[in-house]
Protein backbone atom coordinates (compact mmCIF):
# COMPACT_ATOMS: atom_id res chain seq x y z
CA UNK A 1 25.01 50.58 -41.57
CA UNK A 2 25.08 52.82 -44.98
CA UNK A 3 27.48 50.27 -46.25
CA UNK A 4 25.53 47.24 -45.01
CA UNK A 5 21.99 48.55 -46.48
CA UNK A 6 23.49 49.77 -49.81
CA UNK A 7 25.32 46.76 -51.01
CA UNK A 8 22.64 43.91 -49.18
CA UNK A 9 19.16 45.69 -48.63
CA UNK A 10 17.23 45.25 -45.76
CA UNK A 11 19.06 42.35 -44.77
CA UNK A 12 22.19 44.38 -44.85
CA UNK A 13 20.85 46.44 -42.73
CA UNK A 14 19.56 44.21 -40.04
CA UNK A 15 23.01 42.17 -40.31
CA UNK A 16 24.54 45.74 -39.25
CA UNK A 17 22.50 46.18 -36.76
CA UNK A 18 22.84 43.13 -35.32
CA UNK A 19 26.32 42.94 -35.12
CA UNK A 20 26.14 46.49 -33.01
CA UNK A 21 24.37 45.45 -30.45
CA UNK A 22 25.77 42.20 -29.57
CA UNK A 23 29.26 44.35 -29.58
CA UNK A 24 26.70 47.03 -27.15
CA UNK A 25 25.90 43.88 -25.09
CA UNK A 26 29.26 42.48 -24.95
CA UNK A 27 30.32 45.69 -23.46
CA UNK A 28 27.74 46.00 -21.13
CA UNK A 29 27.88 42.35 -20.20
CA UNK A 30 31.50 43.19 -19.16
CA UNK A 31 30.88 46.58 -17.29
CA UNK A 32 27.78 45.04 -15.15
CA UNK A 33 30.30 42.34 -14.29
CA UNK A 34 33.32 44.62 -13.06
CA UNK A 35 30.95 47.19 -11.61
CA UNK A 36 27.67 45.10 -9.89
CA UNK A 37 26.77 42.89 -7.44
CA UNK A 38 24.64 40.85 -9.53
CA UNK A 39 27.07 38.25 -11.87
CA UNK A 40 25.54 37.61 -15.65
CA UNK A 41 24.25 34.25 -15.59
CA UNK A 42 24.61 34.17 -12.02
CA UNK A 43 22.06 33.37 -9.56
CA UNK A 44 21.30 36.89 -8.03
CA UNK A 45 20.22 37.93 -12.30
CA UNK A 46 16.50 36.91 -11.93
CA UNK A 47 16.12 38.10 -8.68
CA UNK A 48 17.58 41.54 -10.40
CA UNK A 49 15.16 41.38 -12.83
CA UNK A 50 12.18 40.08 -10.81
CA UNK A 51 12.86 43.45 -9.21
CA UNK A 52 13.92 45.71 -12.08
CA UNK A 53 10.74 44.98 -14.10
CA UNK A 54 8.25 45.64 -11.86
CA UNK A 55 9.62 49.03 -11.28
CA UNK A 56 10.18 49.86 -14.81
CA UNK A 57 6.93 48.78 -15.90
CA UNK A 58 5.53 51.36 -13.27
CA UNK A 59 7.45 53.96 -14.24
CA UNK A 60 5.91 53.87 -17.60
CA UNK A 61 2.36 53.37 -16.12
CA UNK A 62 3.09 56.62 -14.41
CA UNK A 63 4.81 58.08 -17.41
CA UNK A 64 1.82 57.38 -19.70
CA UNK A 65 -1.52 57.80 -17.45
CA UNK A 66 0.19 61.31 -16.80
CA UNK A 67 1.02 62.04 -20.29
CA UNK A 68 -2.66 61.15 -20.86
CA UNK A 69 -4.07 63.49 -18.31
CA UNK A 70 -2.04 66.74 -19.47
CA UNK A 71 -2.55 66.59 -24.02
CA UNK A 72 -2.84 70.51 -24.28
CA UNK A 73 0.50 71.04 -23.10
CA UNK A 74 3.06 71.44 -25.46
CA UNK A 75 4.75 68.38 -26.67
CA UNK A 76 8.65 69.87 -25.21
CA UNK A 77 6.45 70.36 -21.65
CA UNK A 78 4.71 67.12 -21.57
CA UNK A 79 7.70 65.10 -22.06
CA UNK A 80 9.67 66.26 -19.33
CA UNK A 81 7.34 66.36 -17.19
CA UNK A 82 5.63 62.72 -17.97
CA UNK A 83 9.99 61.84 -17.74
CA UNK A 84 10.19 63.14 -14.23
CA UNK A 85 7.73 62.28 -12.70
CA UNK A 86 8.87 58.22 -14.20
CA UNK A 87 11.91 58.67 -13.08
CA UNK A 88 10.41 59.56 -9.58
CA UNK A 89 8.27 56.31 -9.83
CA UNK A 90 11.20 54.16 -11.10
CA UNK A 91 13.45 55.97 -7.85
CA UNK A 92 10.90 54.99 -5.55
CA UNK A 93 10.12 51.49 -6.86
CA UNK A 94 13.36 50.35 -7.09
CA UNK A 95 14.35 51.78 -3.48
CA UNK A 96 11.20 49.62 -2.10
CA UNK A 97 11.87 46.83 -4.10
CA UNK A 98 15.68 47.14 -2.26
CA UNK A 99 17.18 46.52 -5.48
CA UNK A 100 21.00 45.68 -4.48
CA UNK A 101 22.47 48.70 -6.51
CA UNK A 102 20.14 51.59 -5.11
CA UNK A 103 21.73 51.87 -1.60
CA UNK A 104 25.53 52.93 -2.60
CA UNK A 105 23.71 54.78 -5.47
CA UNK A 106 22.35 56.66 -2.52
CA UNK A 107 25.06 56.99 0.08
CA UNK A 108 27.03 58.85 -3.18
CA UNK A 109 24.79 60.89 -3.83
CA UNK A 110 24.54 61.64 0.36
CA UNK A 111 27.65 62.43 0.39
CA UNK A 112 27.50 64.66 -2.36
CA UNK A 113 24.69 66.68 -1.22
CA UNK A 114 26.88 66.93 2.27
CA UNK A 115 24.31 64.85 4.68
CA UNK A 116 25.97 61.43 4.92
């Protein structure tokens, strides 16, 4: 990046960046194959997301409107609490939604816990 921005600017810069995350998504693109059900580019992909969003965007919802009701706690306190209980939200959309990853997700962590 320091390289990129010092000898071309901005453009340098957003050249860099660019560059990193298609290498990010390549990477990803190649652990989602190797370790998912759903294929890049395959047909189960929309249906992922057509799940995936809808929980994610209430997680935030959840995230926010709770941030919203608690401003005099400290910033530190607020966060992790607005994160949990998203995270909650997210767990519980996503398990309702019956996105394909969330049941072995679950039987691991079973088994970890000792009741499955």
């Amino acid at each position: 990046y320091g390289l990129a921005a010092d000898r071309w600017g901005a453009v340098g810069l957003a050249a860099a960046s660019s560059a990193t995350i298609s290498l990010y998504l390549g990477v990803l693109t190649l652990l989602l194959r190797r370790k998912s059900a759903v294929q890049p580019g395959g047909p189960g992909l929309l249906d992922a997301f057509g799940r995936l969003v809808p929980a994610l965007a209430l997680a935030v919802l959840a995230g926010e409107g709770l941030e919203r009701l608690l401003p005099e706690l400290p910033a530190l306190l607020r966060g992790g609490l607005t994160g949990a209980a998203a995270l909650v939200v997210y767990g519980i959309a996503v398990w309702a939604l019956r996105v394909p990853e969330v049941a072995p997700l679950l039987a691991k962590v079973r088994r970890r816990l000792g009741r499955g």
